[in-house]
Protein backbone atom coordinates (compact mmCIF):
# COMPACT_ATOMS: atom_id res chain seq x y z
CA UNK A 1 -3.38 4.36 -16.23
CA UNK A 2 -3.99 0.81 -15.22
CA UNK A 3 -4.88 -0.08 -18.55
CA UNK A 4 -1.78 1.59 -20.09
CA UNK A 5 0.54 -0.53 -17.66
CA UNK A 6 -0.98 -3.47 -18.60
CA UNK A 7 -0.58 -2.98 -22.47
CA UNK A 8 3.00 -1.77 -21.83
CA UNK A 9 3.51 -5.52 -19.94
CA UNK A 10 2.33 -7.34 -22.02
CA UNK A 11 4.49 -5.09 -25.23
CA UNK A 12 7.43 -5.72 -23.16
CA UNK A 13 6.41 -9.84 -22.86
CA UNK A 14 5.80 -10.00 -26.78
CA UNK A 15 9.11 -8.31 -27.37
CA UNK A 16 11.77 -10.59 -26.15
CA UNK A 17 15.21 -9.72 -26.56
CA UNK A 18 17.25 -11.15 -29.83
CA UNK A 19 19.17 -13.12 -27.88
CA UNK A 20 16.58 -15.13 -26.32
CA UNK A 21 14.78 -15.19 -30.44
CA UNK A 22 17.93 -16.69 -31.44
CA UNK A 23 17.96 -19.06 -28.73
CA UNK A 24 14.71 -20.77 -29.33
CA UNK A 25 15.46 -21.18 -32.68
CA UNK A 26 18.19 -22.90 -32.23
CA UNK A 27 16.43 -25.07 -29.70
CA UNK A 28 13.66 -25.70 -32.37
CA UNK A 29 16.22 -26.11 -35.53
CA UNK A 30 19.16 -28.00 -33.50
CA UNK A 31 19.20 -31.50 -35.64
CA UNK A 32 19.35 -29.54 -39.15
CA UNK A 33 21.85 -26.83 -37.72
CA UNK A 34 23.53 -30.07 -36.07
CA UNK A 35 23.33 -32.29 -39.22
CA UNK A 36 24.87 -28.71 -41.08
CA UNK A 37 28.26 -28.39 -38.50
CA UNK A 38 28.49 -32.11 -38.83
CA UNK A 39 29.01 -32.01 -42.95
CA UNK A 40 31.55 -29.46 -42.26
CA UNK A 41 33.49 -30.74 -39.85
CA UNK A 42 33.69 -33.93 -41.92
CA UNK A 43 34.53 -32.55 -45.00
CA UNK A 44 37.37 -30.52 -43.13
CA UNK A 45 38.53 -33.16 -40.84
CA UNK A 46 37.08 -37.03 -42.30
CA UNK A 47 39.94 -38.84 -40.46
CA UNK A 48 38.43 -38.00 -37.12
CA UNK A 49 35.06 -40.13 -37.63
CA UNK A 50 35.56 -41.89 -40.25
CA UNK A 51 35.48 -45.97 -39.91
CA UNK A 52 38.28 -46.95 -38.10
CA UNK A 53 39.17 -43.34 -37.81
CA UNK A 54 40.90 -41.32 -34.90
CA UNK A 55 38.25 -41.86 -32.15
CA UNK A 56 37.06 -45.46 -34.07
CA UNK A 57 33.31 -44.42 -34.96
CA UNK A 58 32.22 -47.70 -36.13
CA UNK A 59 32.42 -48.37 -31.73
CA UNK A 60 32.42 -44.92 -29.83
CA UNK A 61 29.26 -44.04 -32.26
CA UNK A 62 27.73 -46.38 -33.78
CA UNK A 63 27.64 -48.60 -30.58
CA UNK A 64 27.65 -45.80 -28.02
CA UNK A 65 25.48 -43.33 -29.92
CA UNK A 66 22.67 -46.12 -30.70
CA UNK A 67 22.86 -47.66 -27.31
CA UNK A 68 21.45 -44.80 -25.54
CA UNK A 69 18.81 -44.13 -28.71
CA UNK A 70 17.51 -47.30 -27.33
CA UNK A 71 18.17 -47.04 -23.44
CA UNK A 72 16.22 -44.11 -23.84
CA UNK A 73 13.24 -45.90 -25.46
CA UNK A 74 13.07 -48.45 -23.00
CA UNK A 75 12.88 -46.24 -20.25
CA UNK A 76 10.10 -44.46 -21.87
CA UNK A 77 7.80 -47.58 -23.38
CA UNK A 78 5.55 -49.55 -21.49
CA UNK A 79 6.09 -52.98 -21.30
CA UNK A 80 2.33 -53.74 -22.04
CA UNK A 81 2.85 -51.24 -25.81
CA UNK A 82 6.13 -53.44 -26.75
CA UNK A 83 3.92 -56.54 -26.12
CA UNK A 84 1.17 -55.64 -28.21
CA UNK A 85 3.18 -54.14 -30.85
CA UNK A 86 5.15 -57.89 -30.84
CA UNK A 87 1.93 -59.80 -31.63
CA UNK A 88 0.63 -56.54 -34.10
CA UNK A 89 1.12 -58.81 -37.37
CA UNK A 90 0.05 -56.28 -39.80
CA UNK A 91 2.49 -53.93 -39.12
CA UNK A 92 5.20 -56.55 -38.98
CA UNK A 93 3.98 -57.66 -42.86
CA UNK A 94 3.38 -54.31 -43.96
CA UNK A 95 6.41 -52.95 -43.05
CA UNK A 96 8.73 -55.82 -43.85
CA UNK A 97 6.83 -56.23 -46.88
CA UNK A 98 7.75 -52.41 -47.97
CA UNK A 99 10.98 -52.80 -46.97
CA UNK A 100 11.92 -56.05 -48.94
CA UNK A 101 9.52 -55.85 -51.65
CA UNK A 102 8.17 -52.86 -52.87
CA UNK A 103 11.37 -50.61 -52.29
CA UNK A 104 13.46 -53.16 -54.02
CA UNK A 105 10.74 -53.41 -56.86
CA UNK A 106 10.91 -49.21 -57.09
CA UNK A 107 14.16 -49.38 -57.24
CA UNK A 108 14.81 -51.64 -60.16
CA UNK A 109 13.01 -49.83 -62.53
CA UNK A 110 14.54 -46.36 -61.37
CA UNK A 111 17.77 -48.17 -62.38
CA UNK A 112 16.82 -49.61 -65.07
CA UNK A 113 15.00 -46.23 -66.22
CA UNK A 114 18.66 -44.34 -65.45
CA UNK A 115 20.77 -47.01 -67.23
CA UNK A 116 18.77 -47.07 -70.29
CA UNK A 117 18.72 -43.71 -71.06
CA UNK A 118 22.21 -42.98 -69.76
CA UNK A 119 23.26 -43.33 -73.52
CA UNK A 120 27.33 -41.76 -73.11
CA UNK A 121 27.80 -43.83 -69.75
CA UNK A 122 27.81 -40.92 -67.63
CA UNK A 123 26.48 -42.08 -64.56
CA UNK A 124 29.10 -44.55 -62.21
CA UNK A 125 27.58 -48.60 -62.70
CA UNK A 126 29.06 -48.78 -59.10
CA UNK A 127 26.36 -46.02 -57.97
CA UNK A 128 23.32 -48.27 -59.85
CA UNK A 129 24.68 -51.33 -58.21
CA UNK A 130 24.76 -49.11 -54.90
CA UNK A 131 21.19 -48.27 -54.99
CA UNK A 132 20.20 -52.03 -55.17
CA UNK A 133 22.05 -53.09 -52.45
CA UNK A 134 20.31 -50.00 -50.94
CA UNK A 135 17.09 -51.37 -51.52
CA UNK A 136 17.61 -54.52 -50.19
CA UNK A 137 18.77 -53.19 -46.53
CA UNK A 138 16.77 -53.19 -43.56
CA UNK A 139 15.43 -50.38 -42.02
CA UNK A 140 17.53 -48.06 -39.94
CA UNK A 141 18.06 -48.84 -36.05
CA UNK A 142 18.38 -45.78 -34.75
CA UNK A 143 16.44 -42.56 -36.56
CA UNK A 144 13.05 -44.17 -36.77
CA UNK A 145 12.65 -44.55 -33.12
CA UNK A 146 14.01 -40.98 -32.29
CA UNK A 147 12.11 -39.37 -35.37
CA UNK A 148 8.83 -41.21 -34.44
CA UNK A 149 9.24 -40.17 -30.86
CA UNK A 150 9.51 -36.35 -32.19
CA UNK A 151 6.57 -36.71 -34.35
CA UNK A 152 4.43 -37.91 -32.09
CA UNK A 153 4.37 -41.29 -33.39
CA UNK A 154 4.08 -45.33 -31.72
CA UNK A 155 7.50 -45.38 -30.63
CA UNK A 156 6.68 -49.41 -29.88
CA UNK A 157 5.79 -49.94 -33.43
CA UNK A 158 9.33 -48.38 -34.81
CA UNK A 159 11.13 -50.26 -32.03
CA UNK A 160 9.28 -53.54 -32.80
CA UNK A 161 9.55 -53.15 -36.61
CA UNK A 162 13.43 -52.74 -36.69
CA UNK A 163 14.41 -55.17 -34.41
CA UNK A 164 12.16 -57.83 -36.80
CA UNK A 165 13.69 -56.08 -39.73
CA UNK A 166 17.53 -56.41 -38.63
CA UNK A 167 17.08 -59.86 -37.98
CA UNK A 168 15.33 -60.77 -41.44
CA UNK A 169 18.42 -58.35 -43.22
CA UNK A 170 21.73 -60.32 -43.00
CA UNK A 171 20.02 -63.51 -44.74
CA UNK A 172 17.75 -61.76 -47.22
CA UNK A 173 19.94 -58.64 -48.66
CA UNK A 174 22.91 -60.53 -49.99
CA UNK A 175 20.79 -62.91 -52.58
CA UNK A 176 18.17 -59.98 -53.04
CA UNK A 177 20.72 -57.89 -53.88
CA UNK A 178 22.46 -60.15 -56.53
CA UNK A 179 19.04 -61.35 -58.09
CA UNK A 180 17.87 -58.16 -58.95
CA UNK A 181 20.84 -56.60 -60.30
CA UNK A 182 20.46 -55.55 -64.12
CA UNK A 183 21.26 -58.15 -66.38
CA UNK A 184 23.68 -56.18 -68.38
CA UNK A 185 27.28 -57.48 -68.68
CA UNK A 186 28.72 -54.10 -67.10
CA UNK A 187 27.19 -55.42 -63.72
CA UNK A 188 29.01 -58.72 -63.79
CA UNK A 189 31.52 -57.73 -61.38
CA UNK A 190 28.78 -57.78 -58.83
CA UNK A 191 26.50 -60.76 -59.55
CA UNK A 192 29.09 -62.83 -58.73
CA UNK A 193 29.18 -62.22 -54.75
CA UNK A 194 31.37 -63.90 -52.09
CA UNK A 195 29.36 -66.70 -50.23
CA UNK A 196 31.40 -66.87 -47.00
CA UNK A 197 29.22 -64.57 -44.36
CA UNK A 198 29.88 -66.05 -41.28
CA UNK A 199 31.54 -63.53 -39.91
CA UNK A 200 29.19 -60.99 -41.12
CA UNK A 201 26.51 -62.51 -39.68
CA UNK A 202 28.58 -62.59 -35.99
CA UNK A 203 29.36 -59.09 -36.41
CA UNK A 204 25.55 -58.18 -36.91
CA UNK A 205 24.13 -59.83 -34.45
CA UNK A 206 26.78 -58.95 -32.03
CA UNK A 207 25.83 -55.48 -32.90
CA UNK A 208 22.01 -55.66 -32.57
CA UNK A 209 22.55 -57.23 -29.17
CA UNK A 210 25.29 -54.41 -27.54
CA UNK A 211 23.66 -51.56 -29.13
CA UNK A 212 20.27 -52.74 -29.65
CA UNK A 213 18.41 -55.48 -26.85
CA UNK A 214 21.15 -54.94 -24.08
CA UNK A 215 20.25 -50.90 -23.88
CA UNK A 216 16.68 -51.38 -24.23
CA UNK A 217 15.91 -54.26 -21.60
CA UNK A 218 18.25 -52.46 -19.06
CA UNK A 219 16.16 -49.82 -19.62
CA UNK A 220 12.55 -51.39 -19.24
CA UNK A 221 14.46 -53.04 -16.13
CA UNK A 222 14.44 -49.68 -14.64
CA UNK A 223 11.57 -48.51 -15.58
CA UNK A 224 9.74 -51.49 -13.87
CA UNK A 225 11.98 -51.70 -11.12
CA UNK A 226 11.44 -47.39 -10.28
CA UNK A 227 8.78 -46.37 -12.67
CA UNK A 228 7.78 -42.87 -10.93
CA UNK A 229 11.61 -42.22 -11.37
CA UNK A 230 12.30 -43.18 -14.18
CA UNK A 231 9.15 -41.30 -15.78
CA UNK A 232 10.69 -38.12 -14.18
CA UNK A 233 13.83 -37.93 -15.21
CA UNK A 234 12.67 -38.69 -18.97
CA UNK A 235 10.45 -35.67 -18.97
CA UNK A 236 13.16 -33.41 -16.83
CA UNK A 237 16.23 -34.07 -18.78
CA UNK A 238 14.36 -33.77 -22.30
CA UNK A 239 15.55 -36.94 -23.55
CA UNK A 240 13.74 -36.89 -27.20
CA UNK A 241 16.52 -33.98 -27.40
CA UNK A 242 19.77 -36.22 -26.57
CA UNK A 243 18.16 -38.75 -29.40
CA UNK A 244 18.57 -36.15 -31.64
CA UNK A 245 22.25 -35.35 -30.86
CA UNK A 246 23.08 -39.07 -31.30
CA UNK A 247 21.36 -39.08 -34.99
CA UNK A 248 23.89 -35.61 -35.22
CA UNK A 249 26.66 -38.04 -34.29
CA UNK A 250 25.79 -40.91 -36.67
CA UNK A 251 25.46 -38.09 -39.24
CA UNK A 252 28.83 -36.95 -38.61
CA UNK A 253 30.50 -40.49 -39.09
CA UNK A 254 28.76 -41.32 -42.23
CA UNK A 255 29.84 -38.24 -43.83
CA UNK A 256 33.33 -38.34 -42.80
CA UNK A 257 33.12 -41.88 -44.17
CA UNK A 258 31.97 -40.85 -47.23
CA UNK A 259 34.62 -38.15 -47.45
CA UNK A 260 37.46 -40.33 -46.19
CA UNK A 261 37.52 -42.56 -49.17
CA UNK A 262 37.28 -39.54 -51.61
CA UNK A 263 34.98 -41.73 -54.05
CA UNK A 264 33.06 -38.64 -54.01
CA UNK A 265 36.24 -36.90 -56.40
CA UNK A 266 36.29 -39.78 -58.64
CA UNK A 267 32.52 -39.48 -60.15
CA UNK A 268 31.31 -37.65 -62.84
CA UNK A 269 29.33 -34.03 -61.71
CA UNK A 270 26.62 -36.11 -63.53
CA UNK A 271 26.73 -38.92 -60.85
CA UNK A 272 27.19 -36.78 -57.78
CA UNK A 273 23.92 -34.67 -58.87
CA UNK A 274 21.81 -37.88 -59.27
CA UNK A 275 22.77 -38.95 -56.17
CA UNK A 276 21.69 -35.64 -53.85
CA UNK A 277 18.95 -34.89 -55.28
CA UNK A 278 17.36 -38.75 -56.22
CA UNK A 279 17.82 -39.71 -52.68
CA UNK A 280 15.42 -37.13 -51.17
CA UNK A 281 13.28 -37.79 -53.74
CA UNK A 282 12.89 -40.91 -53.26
CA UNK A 283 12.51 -41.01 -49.89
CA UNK A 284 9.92 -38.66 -50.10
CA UNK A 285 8.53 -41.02 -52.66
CA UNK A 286 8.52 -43.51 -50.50
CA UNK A 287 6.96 -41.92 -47.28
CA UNK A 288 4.01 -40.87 -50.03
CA UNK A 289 3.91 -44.69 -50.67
CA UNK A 290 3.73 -45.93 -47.13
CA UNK A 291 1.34 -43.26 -46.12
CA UNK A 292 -1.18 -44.67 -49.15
CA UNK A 293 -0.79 -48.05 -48.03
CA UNK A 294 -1.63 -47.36 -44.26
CA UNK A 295 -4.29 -45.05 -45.06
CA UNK A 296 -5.71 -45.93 -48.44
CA UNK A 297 -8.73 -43.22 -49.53
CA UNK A 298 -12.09 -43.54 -48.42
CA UNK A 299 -13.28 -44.74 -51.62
CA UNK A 300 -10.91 -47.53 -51.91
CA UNK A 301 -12.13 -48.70 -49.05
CA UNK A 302 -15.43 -49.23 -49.70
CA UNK A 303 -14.31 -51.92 -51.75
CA UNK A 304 -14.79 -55.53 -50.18
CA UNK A 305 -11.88 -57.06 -51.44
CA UNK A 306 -10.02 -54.03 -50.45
CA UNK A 307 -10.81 -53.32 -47.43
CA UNK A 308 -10.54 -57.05 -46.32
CA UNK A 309 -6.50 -56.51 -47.41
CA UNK A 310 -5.60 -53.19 -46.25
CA UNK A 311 -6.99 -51.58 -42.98
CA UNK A 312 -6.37 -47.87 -42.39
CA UNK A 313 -3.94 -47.70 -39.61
CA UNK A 314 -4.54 -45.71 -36.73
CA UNK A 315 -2.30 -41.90 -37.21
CA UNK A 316 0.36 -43.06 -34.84
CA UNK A 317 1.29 -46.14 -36.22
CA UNK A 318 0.92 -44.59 -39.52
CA UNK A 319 4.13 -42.35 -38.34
CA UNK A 320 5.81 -45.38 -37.46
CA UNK A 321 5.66 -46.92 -40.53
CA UNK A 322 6.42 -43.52 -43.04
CA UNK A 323 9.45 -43.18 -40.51
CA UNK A 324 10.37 -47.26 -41.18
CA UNK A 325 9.59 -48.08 -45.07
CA UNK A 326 12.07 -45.72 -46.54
CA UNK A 327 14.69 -45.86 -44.06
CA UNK A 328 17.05 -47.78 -44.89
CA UNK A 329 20.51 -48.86 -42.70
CA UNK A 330 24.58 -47.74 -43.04
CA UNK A 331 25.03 -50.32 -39.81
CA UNK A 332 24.60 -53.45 -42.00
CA UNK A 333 24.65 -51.37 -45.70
CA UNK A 334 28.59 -50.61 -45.06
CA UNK A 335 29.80 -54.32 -43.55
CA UNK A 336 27.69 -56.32 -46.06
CA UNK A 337 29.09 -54.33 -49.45
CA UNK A 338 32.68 -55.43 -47.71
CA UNK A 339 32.27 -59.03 -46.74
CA UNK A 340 29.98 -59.55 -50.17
CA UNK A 341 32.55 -57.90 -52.75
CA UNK A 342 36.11 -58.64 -50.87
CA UNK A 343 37.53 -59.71 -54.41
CA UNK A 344 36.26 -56.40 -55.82
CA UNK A 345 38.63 -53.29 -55.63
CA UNK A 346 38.73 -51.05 -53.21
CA UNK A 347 38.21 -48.04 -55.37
CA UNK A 348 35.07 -49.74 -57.05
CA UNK A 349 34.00 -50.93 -53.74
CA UNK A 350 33.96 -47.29 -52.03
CA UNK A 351 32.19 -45.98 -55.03
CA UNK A 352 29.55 -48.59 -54.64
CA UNK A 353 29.28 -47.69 -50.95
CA UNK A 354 28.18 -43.41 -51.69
CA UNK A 355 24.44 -44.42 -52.45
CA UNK A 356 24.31 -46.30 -48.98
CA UNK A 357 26.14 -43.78 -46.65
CA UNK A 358 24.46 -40.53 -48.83
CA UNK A 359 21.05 -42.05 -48.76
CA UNK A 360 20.78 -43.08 -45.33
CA UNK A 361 22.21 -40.02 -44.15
CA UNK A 362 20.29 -37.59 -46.32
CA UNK A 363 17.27 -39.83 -44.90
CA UNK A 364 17.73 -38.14 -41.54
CA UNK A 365 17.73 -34.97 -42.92
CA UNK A 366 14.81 -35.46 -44.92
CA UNK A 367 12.66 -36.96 -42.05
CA UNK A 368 13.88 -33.94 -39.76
CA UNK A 369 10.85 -32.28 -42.40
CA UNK A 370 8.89 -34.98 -42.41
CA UNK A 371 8.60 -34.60 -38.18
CA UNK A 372 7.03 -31.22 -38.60
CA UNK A 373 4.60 -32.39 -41.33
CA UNK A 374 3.46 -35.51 -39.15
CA UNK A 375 3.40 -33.43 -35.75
CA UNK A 376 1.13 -30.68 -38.43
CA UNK A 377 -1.03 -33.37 -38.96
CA UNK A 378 -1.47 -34.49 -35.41
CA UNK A 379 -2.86 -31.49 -34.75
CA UNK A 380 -5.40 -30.96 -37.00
CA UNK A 381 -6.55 -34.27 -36.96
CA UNK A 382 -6.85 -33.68 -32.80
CA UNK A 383 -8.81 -30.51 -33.34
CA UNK A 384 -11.13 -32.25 -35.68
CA UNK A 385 -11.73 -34.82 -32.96
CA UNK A 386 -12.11 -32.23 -30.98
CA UNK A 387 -14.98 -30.61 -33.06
CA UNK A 388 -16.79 -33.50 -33.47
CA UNK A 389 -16.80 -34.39 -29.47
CA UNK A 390 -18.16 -30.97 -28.76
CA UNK A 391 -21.15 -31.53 -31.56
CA UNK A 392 -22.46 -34.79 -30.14
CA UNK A 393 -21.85 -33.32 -26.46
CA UNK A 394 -24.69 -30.10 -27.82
CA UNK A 395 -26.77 -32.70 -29.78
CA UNK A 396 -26.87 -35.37 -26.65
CA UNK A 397 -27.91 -31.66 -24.27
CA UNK A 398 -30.35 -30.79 -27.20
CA UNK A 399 -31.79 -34.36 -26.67
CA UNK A 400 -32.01 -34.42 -23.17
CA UNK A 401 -33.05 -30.76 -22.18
CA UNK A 402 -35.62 -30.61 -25.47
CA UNK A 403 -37.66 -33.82 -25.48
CA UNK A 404 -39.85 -34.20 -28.23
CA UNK A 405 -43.62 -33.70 -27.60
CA UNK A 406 -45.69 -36.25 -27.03
């Protein structure tokens, strides 16, 4: 009978009720089901978020939103990680070196590939142009924190690597972006770009400060001043979570954008196609790419010259870096294709801005994968450490307990 109640117990434990099935999905699934409402609710209602919209997203969100991405990671970094990560100089040139070179240099010659063979000029120029301007961005500000924080990944290295990266952007994207467009005359209109940036370059910087470095030493300020505290409320209130909500929010703006200027209805099927499905494939192209260069195989490595170059990267600044080589950002994309191309049309202009708002917001849905992969990894790489401490513990017993005879 005892045994019978105790099977029963634990029937009834394994057998939860729907409601509470459904719930925990949710929980698990809440950025892509969050990312899903958000397309809706910008393609039925764009004027609400849209730049300079009803509630003024380019502040309310994409101020508000990334401010407490990175209030949140200063309360939860040590000061000693952010000051190591600082002086880490082979992150800084790997990452900036993805970023501004090889991404650009991919790019190219996808264009170039696409334009070539696009024989009845069915894909939009404005889109190719888009996608170089693409390359040349920065990283992201805000998703490669909160993604690296949900995959278990160096938060201080993503932190460290975009502020370095935002910084670099506003004075290397605008010439990168008109030296490597194609040479062809139907690119003209944007080789020739407007040289006054001043006030881009204010607006930047006065972003990366409000949103950016105020948020995240206010935060380390508390966290030194009431570290116990601070600590506890991080864990209670399941901040990684509210992270995620804000990338829902940012989401939510740059596809009411997007929708707002209706350059989506003025491209060819051919040209909307390319663009879905080309940017999560090359952002998945690109997180292959980082994730060879930070862990090259074994038997490159045993090469001299090699291995004097590249150095495998511990796993979590590996995450780090696959969250910040493909990223690219809509915070400095959007305001630099305005101030660079005022003369341009406005028509021309929004068309040339889809690759930068559709890539870097099908980025966040793509790395919202990419979190479960990495955190998959984790795991099995733990387990195998594991393993391997639990062999030399028996072989150091076996040696002690077993001498060898004399």
């Amino acid at each position: 009978m005892e045994s019978q109640a105790t099977n029963y117990q634990a029937n009834s434990e394994k057998q939860a009720p729907p409601s509470s099935v459904i719930g925990a999905f949710i929980l698990r699934q809440y950025l892509l089901i969050g990312i899903g409402i958000s397309c809706l609710l910008a393609y039925f209602f764009p004027n609400v978020a849209k730049h300079g919209g009803i509630i003024h997203a380019e502040y309310s969100i994409l101020y508000g939103a990334v401010a407490i991405i990175f209030l949140i990671s200063g309360l939860s970094i040590a000061k000693e990680k952010l000051i190591l990560q600082l002086l880490n100089y082979r992150v800084h040139i790997l990452v900036q070196g993805i970023s501004f070179l090889v991404v650009p240099a991919i790019m190219v010659a996808f264009v170039q590939l696409i334009y070539t063979s696009d024989h009845g000029r069915r894909i939009d120029e404005a889109v190719l142009a888009g996608y170089i301007l693409v390359a040349c961005l920065p990283t992201t500000i805000s998703s490669n924190v909160a993604m690296t924080r949900e995959a278990g990944g160096d938060d201080a290295v993503a932190l460290m690597e975009v502020l370095v990266a935002n910084m670099l952007g506003p004075f290397v994207t605008p010439g990168w972006t008109v030296t490597l467009l194609p040479k062809s005359p139907s690119f003209d209109l944007w080789r020739h770009a407007d040289s006054d940036l001043d006030s881009l370059y204010r607006q930047v910087f006065q972003s990366l400060g409000l949103s950016v470095l105020i948020p995240l030493v206010l935060g380390q300020v508390i966290r030194w001043t009431w570290p116990q505290q601070a600590k506890h409320v991080v864990e209670t209130f399941h901040f990684s979570k509210i992270s995620g909500c804000c990338l829902i929010l940012l989401t939510w703006t740059g596809f009411s954008t997007c929708f707002a200027t209706q350059a989506l209805e003025s491209m060819t099927k051919e040209t909307i196609i390319l663009v879905v499905f080309f940017n999560i494939g090359l952002y998945l192209f690109l997180t292959a790419i980082c994730y060879f260069l930070c862990r090259p195989p074994t038997f490159l490595m045993s090469n001299r010259f090699i291995s004097r170059i590249f150095r495998r990267l511990p796993p979590v600044e590996t995450i780090a870096v696959c969250f910040c080589g493909p990223a690219k950002t809509t915070g400095l994309g959007i305001p630099m294709l305005y101030a660079m191309y005022k003369s341009n049309d406005v028509s021309l202009n929004a068309r040339m801005s889809v690759p930068v708002i559709l890539y870097t917001t099908e980025q966040i849905f793509s790395a919202h994968f990419m979190v479960h992969l990495f955190r998959a990894w984790l795991r099995k790489l733990r387990k195998k450490e594991e393993a391997s401490s639990r062999n030399v513990e028996l072989d150091c017993g076996y040696v002690v307990t077993n001498p060898l005879p004399t």
